[in-house]
N, C-alpha and C. Protein backbone atom coordinates (compact mmCIF):
# COMPACT_ATOMS: atom_id res chain seq x y z
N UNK A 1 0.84 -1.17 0.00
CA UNK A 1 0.00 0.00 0.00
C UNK A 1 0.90 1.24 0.00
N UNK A 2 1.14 2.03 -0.80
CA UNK A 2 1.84 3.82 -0.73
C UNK A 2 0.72 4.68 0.02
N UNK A 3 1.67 5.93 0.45
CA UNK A 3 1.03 6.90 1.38
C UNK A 3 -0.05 7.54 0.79
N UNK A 4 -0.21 7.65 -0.35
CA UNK A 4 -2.12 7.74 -1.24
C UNK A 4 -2.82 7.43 -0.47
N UNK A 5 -2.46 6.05 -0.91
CA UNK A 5 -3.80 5.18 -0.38
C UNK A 5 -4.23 4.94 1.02
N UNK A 6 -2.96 4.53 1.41
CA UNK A 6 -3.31 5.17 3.07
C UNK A 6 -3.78 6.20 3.48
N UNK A 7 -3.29 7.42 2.79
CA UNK A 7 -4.54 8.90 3.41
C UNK A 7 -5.90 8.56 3.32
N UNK A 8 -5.67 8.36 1.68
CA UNK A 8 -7.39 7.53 1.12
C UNK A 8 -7.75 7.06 2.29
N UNK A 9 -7.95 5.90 2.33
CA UNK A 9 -8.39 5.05 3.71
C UNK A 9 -8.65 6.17 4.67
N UNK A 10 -7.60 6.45 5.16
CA UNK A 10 -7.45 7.21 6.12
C UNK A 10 -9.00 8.15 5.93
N UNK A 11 -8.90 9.07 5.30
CA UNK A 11 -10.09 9.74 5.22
C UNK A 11 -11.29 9.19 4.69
N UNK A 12 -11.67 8.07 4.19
CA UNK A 12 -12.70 7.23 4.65
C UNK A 12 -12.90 7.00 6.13
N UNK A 13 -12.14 6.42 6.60
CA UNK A 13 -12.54 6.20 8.17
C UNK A 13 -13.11 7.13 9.27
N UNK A 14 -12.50 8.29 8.48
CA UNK A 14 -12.85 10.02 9.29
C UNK A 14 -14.67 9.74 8.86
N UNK A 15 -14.75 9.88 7.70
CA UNK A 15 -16.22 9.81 7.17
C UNK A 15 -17.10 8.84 8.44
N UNK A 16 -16.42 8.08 8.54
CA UNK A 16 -17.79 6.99 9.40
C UNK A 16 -17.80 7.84 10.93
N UNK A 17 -16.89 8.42 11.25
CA UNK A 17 -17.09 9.23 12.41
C UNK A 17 -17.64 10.43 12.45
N UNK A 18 -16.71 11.35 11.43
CA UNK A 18 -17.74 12.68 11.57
C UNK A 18 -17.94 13.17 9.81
N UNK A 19 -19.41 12.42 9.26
CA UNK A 19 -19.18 12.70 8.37
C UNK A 19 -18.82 14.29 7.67
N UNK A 20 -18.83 14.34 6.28
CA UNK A 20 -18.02 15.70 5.35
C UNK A 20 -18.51 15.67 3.97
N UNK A 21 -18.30 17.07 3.48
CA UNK A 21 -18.90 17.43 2.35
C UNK A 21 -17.17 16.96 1.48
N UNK A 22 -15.98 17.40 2.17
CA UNK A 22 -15.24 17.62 2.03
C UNK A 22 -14.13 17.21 2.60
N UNK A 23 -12.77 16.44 2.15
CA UNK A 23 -11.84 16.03 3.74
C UNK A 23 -10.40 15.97 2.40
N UNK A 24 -9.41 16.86 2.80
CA UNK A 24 -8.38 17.06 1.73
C UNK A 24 -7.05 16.77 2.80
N UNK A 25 -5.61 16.44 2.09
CA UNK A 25 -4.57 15.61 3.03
C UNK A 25 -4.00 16.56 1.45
N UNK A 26 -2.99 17.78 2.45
CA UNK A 26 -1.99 18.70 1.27
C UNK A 26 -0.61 18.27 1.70
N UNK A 27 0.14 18.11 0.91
CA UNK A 27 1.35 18.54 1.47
C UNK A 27 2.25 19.79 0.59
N UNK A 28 3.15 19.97 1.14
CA UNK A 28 4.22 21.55 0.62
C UNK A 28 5.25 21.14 -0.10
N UNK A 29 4.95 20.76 -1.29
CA UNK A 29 6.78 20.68 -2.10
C UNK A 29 7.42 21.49 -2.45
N UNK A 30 8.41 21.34 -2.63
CA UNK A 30 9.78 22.08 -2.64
C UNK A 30 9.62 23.70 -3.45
N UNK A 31 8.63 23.22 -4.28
CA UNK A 31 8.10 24.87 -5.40
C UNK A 31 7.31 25.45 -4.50
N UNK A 32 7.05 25.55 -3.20
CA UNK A 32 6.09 26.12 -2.20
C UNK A 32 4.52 25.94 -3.02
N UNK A 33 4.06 24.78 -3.29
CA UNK A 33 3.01 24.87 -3.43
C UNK A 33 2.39 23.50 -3.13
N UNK A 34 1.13 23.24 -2.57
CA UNK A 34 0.25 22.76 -1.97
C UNK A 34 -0.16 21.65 -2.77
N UNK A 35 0.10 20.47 -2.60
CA UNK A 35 -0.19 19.17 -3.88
C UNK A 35 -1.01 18.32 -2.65
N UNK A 36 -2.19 18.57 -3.41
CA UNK A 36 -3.41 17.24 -3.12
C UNK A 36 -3.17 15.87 -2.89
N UNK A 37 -3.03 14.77 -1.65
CA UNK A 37 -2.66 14.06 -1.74
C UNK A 37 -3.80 13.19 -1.33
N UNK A 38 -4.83 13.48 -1.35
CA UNK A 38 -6.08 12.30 -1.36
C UNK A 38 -6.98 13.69 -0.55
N UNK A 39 -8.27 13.29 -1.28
CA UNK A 39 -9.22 13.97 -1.15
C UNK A 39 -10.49 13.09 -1.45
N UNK A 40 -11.25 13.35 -0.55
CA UNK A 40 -12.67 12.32 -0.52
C UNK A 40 -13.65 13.01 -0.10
N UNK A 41 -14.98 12.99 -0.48
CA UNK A 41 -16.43 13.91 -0.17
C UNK A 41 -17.07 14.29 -1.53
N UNK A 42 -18.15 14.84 -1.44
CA UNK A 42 -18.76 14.93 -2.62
C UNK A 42 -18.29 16.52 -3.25
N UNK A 43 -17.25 17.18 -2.37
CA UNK A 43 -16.56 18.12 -3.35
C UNK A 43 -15.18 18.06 -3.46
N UNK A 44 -14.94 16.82 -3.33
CA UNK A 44 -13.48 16.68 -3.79
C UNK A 44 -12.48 16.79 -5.03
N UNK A 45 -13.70 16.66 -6.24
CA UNK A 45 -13.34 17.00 -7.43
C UNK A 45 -12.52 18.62 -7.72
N UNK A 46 -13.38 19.21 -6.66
CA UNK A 46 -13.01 20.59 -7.01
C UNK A 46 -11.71 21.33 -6.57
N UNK A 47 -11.26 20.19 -5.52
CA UNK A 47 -9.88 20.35 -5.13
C UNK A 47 -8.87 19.70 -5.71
N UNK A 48 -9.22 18.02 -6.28
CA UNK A 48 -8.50 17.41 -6.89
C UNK A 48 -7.61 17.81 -8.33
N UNK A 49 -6.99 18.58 -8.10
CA UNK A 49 -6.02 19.08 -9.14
C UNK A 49 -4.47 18.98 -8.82
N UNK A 50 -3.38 18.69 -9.41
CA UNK A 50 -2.02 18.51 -8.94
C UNK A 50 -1.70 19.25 -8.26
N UNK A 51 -1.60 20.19 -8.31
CA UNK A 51 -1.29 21.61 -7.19
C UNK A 51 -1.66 22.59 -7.29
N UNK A 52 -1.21 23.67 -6.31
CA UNK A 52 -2.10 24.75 -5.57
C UNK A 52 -1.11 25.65 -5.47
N UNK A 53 -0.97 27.37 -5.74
CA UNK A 53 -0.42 27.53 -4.96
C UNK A 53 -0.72 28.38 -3.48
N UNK A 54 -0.08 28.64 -2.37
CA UNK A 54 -1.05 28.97 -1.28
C UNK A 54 -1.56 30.03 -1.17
N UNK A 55 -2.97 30.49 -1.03
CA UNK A 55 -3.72 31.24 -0.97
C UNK A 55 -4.51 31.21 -2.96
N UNK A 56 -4.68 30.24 -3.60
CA UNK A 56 -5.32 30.08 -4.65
C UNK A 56 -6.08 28.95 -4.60
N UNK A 57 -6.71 28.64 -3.49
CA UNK A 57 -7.70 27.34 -3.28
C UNK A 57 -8.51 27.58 -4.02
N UNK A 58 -9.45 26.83 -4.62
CA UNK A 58 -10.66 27.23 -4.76
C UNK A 58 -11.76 27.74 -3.92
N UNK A 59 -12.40 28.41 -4.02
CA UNK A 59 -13.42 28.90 -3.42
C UNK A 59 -14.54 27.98 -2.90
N UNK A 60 -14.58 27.31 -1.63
CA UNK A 60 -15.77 26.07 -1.88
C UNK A 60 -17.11 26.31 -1.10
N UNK A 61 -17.11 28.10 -0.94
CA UNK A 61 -18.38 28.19 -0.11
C UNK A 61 -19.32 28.94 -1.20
């Protein structure tokens, strides 16, 4: 299993406790910008893009 899929999981399991519209796992690479590393909820699409940089999230309200 790689650290994906483990977040994956990972944020499934969050779901059975407190469910979410939304549940995102970023980390910071070296170009200072914000790469999606598993994202799950019914607006995850809208985050799911290779990277970010910080303060250019999408807007999800």
């Amino acid at each position: 299993m790689d650290t994906d899929d483990l977040l994956r999981r990972g944020l499934d399991w969050v779901a059975r406790i407190a469910p979410y519209d939304l549940a995102a796992v970023f980390t910071l690479d070296e170009d200072s910008r914000l790469v999606v590393r598993a994202a799950r909820g019914h607006l995850a699409s809208q985050v799911a893009r290779p990277s970010h940089r910080p303060g250019q999230l999408p807007d999800l309200a």
